[in-house]
PDB file of N, CA and C in Angstrom:
ATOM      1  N   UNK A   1      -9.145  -0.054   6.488  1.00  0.00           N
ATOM      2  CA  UNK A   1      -8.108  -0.897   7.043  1.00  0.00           C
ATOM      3  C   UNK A   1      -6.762  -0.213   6.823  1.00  0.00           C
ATOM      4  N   UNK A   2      -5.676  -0.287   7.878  1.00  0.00           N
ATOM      5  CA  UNK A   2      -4.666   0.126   7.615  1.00  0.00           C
ATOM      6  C   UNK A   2      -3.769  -0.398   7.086  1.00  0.00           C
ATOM      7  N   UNK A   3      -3.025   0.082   6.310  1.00  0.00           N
ATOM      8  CA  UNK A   3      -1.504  -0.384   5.548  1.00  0.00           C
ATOM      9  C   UNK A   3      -0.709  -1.655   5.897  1.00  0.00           C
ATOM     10  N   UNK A   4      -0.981  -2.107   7.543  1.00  0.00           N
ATOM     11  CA  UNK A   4      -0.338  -2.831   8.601  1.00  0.00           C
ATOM     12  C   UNK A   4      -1.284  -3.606   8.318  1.00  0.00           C
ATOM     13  N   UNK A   5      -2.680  -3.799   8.769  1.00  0.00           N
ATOM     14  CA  UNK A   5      -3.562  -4.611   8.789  1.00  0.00           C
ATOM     15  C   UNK A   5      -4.009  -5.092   7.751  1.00  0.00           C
ATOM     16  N   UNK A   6      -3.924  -4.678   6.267  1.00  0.00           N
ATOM     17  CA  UNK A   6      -3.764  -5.243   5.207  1.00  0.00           C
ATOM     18  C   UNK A   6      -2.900  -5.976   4.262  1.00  0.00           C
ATOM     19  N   UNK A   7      -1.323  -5.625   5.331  1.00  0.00           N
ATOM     20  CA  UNK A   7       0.044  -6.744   5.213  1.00  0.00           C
ATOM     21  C   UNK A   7      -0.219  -7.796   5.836  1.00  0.00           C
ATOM     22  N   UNK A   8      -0.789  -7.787   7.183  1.00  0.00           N
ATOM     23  CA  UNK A   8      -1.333  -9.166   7.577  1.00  0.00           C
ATOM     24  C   UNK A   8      -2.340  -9.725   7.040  1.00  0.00           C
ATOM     25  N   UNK A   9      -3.507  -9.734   7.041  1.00  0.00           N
ATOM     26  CA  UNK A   9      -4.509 -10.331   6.377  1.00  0.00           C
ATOM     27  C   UNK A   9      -3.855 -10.702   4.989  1.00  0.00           C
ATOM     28  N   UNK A  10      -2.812 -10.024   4.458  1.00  0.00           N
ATOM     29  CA  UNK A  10      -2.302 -10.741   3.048  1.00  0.00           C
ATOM     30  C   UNK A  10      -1.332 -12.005   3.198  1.00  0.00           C
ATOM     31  N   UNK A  11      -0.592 -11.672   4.588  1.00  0.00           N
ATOM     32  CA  UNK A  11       0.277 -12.826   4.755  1.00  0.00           C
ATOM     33  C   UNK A  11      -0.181 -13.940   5.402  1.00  0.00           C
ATOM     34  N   UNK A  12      -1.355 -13.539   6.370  1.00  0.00           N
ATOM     35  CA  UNK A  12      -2.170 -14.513   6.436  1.00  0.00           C
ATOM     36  C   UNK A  12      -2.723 -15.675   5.763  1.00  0.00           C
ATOM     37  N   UNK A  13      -3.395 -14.909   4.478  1.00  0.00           N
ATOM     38  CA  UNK A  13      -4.049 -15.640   3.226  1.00  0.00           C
ATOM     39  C   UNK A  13      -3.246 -15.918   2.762  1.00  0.00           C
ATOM     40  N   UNK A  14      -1.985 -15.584   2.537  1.00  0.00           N
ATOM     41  CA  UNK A  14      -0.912 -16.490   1.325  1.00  0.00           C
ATOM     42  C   UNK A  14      -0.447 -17.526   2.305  1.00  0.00           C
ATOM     43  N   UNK A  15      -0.734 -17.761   3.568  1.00  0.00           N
ATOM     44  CA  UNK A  15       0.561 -19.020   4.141  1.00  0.00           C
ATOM     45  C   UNK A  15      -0.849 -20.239   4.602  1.00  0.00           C
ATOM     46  N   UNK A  16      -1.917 -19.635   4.150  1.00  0.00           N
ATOM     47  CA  UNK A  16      -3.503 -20.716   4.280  1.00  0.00           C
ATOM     48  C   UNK A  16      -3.704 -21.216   2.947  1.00  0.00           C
ATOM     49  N   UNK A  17      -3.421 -19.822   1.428  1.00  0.00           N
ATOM     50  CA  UNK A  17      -3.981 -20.637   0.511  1.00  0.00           C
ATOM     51  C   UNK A  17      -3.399 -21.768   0.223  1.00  0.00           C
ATOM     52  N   UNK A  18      -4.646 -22.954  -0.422  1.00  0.00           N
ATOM     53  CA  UNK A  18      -4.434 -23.942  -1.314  1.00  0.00           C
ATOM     54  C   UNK A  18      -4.502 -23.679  -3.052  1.00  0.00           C
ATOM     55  N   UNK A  19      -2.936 -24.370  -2.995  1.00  0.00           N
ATOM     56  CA  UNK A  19      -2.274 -24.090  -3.986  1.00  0.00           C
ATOM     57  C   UNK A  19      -3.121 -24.877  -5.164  1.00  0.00           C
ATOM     58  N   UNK A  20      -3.380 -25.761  -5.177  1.00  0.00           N
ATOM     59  CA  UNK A  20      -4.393 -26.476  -5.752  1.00  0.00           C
ATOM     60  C   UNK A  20      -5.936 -25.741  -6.398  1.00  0.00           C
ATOM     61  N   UNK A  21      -6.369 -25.119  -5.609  1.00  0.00           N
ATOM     62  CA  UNK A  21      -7.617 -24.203  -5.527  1.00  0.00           C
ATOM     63  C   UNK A  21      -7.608 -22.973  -5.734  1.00  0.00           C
ATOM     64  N   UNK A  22      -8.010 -22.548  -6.877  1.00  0.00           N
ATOM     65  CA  UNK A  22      -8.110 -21.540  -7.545  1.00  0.00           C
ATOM     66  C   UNK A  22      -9.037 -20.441  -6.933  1.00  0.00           C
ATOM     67  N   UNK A  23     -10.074 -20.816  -6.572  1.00  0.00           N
ATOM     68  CA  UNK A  23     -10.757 -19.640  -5.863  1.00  0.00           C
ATOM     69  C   UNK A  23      -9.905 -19.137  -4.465  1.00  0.00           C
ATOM     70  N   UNK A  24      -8.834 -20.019  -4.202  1.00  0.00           N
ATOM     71  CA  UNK A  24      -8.531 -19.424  -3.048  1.00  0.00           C
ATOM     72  C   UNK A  24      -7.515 -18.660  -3.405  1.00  0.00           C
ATOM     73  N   UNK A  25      -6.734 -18.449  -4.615  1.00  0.00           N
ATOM     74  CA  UNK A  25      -5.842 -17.555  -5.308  1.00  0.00           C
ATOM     75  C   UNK A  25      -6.159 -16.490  -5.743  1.00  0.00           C
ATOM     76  N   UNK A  26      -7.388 -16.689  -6.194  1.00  0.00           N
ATOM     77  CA  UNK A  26      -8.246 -15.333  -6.530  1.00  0.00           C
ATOM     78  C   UNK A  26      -8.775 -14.516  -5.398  1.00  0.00           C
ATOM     79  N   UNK A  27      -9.047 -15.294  -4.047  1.00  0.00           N
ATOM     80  CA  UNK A  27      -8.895 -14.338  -3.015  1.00  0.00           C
ATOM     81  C   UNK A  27      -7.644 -13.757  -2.546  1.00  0.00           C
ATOM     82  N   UNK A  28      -6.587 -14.461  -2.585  1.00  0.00           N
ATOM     83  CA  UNK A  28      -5.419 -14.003  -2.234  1.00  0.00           C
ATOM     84  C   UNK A  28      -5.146 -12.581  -3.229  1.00  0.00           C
ATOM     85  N   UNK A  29      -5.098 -13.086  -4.497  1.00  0.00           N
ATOM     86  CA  UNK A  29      -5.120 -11.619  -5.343  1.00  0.00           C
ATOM     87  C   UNK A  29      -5.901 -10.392  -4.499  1.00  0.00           C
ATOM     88  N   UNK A  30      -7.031 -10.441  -4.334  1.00  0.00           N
ATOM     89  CA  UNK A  30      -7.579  -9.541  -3.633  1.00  0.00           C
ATOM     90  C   UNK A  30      -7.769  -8.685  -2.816  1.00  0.00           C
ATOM     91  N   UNK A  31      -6.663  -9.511  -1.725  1.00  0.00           N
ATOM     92  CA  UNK A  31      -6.147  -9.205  -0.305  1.00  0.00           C
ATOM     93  C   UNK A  31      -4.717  -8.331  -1.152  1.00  0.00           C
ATOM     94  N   UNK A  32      -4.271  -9.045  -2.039  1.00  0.00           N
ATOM     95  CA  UNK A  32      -2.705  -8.084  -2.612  1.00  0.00           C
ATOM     96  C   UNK A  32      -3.645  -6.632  -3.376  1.00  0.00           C
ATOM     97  N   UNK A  33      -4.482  -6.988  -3.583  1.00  0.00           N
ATOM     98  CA  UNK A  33      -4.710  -5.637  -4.059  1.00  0.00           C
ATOM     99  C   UNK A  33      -5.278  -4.231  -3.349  1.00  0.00           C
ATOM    100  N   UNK A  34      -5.860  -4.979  -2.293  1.00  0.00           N
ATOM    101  CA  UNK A  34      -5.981  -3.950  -0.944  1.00  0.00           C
ATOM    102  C   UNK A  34      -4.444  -3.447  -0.181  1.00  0.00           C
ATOM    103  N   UNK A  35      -3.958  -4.443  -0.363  1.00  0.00           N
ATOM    104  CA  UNK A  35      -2.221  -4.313   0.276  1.00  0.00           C
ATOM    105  C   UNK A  35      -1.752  -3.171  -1.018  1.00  0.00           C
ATOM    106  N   UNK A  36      -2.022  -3.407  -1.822  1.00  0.00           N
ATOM    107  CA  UNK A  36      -0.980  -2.220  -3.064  1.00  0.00           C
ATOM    108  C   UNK A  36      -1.935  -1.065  -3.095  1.00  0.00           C
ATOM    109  N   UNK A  37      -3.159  -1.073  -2.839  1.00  0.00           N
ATOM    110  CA  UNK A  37      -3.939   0.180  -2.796  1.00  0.00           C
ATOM    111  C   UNK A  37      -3.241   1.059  -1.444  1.00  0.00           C
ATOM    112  N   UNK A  38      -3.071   0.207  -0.605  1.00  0.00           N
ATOM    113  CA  UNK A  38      -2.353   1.110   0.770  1.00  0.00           C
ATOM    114  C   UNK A  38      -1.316   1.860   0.565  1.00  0.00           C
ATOM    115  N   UNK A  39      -0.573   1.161  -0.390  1.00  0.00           N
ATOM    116  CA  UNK A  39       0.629   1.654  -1.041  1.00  0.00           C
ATOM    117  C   UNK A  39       1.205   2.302  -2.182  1.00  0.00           C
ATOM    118  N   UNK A  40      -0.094   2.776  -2.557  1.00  0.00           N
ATOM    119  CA  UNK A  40      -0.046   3.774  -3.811  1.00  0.00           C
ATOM    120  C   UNK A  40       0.459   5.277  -3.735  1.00  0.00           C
ATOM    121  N   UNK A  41       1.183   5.565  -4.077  1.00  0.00           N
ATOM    122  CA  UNK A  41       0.722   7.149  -4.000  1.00  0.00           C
ATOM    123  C   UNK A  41      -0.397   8.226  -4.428  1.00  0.00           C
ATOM    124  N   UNK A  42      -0.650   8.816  -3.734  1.00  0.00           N
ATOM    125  CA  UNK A  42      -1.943   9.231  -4.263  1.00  0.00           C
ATOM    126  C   UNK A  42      -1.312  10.097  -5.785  1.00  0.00           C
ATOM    127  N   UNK A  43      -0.592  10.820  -5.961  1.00  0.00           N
ATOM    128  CA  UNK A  43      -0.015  11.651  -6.942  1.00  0.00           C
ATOM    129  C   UNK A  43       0.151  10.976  -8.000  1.00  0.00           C
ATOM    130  N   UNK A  44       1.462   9.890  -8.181  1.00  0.00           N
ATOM    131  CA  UNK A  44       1.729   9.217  -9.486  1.00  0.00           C
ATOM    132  C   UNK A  44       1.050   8.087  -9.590  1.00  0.00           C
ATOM    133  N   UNK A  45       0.524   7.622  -8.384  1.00  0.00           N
ATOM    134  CA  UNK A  45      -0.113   6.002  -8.694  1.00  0.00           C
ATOM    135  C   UNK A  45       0.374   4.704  -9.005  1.00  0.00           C
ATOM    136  N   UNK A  46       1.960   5.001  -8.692  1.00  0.00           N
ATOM    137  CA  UNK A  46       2.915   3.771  -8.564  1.00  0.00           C
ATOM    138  C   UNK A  46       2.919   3.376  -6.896  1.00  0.00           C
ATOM    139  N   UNK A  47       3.627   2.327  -6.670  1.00  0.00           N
ATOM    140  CA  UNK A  47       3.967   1.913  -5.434  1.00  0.00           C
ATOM    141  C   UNK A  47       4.703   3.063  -5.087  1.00  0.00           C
ATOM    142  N   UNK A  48       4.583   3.828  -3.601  1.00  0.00           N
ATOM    143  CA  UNK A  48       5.037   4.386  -3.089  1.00  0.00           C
ATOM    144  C   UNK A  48       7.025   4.490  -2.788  1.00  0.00           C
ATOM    145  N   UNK A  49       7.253   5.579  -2.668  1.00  0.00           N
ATOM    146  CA  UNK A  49       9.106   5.596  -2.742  1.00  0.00           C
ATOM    147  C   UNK A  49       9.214   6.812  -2.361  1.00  0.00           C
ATOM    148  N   UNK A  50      10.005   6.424  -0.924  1.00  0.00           N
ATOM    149  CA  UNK A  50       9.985   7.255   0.463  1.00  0.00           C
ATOM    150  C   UNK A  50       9.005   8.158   0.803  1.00  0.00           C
ATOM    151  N   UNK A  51       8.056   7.425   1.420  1.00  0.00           N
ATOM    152  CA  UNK A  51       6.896   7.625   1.837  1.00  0.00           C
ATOM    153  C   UNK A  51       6.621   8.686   2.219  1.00  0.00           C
ATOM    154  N   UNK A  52       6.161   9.949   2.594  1.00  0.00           N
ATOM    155  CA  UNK A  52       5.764  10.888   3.433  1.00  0.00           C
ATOM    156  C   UNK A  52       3.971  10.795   3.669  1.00  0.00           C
ATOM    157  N   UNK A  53       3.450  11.838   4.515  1.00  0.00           N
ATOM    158  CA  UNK A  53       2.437  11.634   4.725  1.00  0.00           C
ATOM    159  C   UNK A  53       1.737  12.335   5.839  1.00  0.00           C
ATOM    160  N   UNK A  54       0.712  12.719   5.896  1.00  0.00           N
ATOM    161  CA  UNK A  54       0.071  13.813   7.115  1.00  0.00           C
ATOM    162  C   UNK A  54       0.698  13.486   8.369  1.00  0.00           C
ATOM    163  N   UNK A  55       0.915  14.334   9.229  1.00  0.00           N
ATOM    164  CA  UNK A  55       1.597  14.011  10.690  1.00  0.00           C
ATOM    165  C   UNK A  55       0.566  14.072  11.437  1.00  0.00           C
ATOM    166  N   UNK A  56      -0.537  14.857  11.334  1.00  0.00           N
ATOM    167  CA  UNK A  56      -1.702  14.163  12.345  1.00  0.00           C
ATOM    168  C   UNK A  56      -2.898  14.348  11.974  1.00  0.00           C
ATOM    169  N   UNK A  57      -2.986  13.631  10.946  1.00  0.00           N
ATOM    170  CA  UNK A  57      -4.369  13.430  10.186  1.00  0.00           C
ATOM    171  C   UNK A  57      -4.843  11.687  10.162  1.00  0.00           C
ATOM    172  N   UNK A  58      -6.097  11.434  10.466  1.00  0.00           N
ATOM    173  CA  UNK A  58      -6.731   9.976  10.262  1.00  0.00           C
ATOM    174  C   UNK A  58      -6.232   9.506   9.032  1.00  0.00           C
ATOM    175  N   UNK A  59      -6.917  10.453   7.987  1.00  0.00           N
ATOM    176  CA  UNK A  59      -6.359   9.785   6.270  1.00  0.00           C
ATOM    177  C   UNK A  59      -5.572   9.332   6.329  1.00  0.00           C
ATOM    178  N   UNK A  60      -5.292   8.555   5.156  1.00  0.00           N
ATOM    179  CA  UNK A  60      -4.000   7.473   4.558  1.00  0.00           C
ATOM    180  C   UNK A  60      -3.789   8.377   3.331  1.00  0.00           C
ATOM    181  N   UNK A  61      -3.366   8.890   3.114  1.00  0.00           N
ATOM    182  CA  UNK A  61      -2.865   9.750   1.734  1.00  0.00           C
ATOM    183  C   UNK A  61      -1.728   9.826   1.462  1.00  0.00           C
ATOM    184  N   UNK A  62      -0.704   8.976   0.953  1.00  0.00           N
ATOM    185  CA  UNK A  62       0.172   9.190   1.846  1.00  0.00           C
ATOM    186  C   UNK A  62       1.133   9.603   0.193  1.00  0.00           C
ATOM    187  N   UNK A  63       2.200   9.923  -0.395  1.00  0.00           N
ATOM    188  CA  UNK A  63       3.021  10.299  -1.836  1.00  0.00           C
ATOM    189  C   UNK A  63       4.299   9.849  -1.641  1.00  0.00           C
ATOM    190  N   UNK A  64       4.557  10.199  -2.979  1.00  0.00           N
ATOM    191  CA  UNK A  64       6.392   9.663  -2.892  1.00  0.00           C
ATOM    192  C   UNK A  64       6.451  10.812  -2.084  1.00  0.00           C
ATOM    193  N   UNK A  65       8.083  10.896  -2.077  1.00  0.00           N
ATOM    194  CA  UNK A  65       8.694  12.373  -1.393  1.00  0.00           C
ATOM    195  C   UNK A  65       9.248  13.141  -2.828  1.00  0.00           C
ATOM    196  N   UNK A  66       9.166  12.264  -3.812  1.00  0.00           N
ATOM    197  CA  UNK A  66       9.343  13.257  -5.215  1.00  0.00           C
ATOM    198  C   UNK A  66       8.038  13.497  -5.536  1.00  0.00           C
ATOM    199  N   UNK A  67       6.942  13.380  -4.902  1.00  0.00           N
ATOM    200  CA  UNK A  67       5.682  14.004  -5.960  1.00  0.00           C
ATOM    201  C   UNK A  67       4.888  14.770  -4.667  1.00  0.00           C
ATOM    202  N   UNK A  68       5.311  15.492  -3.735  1.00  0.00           N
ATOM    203  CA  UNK A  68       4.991  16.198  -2.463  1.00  0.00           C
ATOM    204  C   UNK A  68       4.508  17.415  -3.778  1.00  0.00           C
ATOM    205  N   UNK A  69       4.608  17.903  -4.074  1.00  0.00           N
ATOM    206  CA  UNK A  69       3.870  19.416  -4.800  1.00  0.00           C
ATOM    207  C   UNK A  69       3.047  18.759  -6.064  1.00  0.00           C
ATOM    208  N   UNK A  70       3.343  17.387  -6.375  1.00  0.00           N
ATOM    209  CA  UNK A  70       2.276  16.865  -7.220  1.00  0.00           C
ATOM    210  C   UNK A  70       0.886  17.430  -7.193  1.00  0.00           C
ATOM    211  N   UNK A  71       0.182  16.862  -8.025  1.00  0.00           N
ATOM    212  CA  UNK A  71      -1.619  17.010  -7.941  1.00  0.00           C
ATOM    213  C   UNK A  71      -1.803  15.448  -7.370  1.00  0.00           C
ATOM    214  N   UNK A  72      -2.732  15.920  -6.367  1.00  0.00           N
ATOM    215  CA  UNK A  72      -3.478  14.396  -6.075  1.00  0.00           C
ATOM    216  C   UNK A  72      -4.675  13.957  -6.756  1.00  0.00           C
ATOM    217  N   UNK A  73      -4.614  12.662  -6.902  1.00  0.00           N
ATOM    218  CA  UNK A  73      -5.797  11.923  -7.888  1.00  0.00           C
ATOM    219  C   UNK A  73      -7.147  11.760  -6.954  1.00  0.00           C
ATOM    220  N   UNK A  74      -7.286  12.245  -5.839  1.00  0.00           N
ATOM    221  CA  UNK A  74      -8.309  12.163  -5.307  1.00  0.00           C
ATOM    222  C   UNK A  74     -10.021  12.650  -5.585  1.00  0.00           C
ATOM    223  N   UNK A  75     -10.616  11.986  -5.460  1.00  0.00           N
ATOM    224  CA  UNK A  75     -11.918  12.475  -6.165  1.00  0.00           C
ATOM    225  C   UNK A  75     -13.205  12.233  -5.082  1.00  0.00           C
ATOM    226  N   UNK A  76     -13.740  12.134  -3.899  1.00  0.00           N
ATOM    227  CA  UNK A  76     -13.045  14.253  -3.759  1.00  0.00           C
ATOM    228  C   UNK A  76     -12.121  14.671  -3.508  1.00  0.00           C
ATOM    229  N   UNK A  77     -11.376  15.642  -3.074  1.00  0.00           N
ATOM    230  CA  UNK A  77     -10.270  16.163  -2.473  1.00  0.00           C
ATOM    231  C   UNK A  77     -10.384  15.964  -1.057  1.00  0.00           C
ATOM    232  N   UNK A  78      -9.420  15.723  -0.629  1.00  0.00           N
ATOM    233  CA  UNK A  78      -8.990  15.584   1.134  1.00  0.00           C
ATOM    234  C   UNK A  78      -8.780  16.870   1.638  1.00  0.00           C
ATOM    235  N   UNK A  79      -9.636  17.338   3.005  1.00  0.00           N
ATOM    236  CA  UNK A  79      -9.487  18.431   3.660  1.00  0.00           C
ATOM    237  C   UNK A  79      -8.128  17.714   4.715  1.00  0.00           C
ATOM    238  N   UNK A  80      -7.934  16.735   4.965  1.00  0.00           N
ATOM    239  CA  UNK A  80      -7.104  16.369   5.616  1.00  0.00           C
ATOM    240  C   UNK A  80      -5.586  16.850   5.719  1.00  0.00           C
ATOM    241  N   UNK A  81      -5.516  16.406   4.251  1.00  0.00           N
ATOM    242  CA  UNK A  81      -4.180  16.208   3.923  1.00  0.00           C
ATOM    243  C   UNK A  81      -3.925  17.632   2.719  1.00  0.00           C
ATOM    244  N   UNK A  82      -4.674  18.736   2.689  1.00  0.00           N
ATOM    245  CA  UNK A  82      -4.356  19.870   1.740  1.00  0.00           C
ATOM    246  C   UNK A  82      -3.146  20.704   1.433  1.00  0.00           C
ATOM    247  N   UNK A  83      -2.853  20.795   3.185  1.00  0.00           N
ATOM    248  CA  UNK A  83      -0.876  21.236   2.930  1.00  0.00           C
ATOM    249  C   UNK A  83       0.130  20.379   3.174  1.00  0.00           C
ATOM    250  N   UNK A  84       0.586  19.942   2.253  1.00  0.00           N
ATOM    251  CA  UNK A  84       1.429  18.895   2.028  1.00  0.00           C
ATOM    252  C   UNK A  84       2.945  19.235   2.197  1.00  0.00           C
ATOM    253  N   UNK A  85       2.974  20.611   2.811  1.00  0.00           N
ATOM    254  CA  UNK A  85       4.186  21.219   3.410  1.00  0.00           C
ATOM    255  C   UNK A  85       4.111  20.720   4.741  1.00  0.00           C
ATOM    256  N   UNK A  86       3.700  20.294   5.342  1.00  0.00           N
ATOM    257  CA  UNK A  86       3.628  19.808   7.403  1.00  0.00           C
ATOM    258  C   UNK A  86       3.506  18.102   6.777  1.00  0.00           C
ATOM    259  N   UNK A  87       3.938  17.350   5.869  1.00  0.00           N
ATOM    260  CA  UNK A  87       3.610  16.380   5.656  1.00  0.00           C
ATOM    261  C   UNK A  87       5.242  15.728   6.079  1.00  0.00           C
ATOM    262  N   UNK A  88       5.146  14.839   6.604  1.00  0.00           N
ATOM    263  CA  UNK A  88       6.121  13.934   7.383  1.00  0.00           C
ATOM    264  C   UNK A  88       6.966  12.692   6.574  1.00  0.00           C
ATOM    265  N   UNK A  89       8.186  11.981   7.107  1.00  0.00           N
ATOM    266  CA  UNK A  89       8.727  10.936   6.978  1.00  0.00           C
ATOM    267  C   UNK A  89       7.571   9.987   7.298  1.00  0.00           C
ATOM    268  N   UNK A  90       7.735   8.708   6.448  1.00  0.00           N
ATOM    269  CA  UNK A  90       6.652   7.371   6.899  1.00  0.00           C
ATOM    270  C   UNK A  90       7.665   6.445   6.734  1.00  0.00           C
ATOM    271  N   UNK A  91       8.429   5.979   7.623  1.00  0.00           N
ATOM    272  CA  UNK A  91       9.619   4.920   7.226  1.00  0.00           C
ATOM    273  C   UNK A  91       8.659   3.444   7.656  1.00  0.00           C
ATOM    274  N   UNK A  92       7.528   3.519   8.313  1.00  0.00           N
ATOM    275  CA  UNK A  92       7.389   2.370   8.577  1.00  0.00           C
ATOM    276  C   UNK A  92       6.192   1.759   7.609  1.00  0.00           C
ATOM    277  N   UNK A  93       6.227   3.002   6.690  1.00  0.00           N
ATOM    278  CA  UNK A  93       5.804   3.055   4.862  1.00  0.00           C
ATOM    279  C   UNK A  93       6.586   1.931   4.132  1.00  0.00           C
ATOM    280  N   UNK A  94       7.526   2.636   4.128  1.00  0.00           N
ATOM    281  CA  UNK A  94       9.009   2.317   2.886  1.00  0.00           C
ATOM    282  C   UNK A  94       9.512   0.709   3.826  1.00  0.00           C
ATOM    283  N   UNK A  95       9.094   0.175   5.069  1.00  0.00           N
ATOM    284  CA  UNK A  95       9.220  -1.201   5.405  1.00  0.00           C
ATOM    285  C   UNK A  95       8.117  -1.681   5.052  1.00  0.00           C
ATOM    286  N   UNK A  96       7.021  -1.229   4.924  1.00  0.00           N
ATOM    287  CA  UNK A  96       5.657  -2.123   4.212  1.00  0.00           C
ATOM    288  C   UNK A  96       5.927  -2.411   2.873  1.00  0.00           C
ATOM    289  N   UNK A  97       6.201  -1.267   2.199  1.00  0.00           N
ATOM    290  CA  UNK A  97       6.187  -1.523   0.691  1.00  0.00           C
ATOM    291  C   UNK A  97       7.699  -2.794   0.560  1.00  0.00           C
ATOM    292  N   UNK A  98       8.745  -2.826   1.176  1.00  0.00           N
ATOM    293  CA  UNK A  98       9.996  -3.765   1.233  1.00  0.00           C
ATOM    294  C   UNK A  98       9.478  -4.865   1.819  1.00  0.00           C
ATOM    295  N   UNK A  99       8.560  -5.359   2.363  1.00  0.00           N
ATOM    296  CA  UNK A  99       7.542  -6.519   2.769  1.00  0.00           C
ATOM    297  C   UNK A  99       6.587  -6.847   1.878  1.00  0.00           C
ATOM    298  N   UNK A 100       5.931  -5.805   1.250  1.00  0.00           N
ATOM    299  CA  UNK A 100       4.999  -6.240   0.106  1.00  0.00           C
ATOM    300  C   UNK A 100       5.623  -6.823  -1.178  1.00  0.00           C
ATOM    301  N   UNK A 101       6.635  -5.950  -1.746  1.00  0.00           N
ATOM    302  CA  UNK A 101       7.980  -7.105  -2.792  1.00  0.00           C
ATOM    303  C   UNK A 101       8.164  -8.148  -2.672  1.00  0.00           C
ATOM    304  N   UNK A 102       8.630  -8.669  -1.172  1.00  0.00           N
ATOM    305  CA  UNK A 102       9.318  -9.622  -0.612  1.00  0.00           C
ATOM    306  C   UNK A 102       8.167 -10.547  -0.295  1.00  0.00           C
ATOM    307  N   UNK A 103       7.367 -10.380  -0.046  1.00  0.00           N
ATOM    308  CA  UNK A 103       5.582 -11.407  -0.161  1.00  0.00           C
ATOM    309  C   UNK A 103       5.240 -11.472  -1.357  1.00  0.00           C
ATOM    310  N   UNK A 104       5.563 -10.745  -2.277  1.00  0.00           N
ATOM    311  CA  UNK A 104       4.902 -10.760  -4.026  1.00  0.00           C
ATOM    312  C   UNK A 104       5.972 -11.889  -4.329  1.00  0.00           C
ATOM    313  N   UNK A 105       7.331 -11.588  -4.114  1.00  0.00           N
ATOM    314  CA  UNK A 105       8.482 -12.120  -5.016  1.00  0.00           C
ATOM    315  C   UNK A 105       7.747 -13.904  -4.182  1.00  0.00           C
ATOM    316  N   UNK A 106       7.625 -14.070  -3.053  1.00  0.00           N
ATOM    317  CA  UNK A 106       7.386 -15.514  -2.434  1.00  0.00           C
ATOM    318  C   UNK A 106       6.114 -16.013  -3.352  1.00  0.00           C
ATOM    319  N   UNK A 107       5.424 -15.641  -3.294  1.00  0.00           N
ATOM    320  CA  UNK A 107       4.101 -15.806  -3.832  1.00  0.00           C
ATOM    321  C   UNK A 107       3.887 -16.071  -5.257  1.00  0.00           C
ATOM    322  N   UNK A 108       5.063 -15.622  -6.179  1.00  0.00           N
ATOM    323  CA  UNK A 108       5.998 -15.898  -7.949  1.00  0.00           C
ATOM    324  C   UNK A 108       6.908 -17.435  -7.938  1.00  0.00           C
ATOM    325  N   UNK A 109       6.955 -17.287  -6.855  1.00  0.00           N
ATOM    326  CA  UNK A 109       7.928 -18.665  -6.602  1.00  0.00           C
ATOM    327  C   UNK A 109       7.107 -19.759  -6.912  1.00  0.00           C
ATOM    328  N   UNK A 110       6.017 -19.797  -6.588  1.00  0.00           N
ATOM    329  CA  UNK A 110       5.133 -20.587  -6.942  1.00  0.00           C
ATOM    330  C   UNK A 110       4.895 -20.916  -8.109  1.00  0.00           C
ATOM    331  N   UNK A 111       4.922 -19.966  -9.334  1.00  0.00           N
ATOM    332  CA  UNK A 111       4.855 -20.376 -10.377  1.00  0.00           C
ATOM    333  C   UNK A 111       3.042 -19.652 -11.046  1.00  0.00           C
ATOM    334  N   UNK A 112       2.735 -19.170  -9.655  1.00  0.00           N
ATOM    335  CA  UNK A 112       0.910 -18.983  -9.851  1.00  0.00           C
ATOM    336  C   UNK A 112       0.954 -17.874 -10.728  1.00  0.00           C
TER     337      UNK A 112
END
């Protein structure tokens, strides 16, 4: 699933769950954790910060723009994404991850 399609299915599930019902929070967690896996860097393993990322590769691999000569945590290694010199701007990265905050911070409001 992509980065996009796992912001929806999360905002989806947070504006259905019942607040009341616990199993349905624990799915919601779930869906946030597919949403922050999209948004990891593969290198440091924090939420991503200014995204870059293959310019025409399928993979999702995507790093900060401070950890581009990093080591990636990948296990196996990606033939995809190996030169990370042709690796691109992802601004519509760095608006997912500023949507994923801004859905976490709503979702705290609650108190859950």
């Amino acid at each position: 699933m992509s980065a996009i399609g796992a912001y929806v299915s999360a905002c989806r599930y947070t504006f259905q769950c019942d607040i009341q019902d616990e199993s349905s929070w624990l799915e919601l967690e779930r869906h946030l954790r597919a949403l922050r896996g999209q948004l990891t860097c593969c290198v440091c393993g924090l939420i991503i910060y200014h995204a870059i990322g293959p310019a025409h590769s399928a993979c999702m691999h995507h790093v900060c723009e401070g950890c581009r000569d990093g080591k990636m945590r990948l296990r196996p290694a990606c033939g995809w994404c190996g030169d990370r010199k042709e690796f691109i701007e992802k601004p519509q990265l760095d608006i997912l991850v500023q949507c994923y905050r801004k859905l976490c911070d709503y979702i705290a409001s609650f108190g859950v």
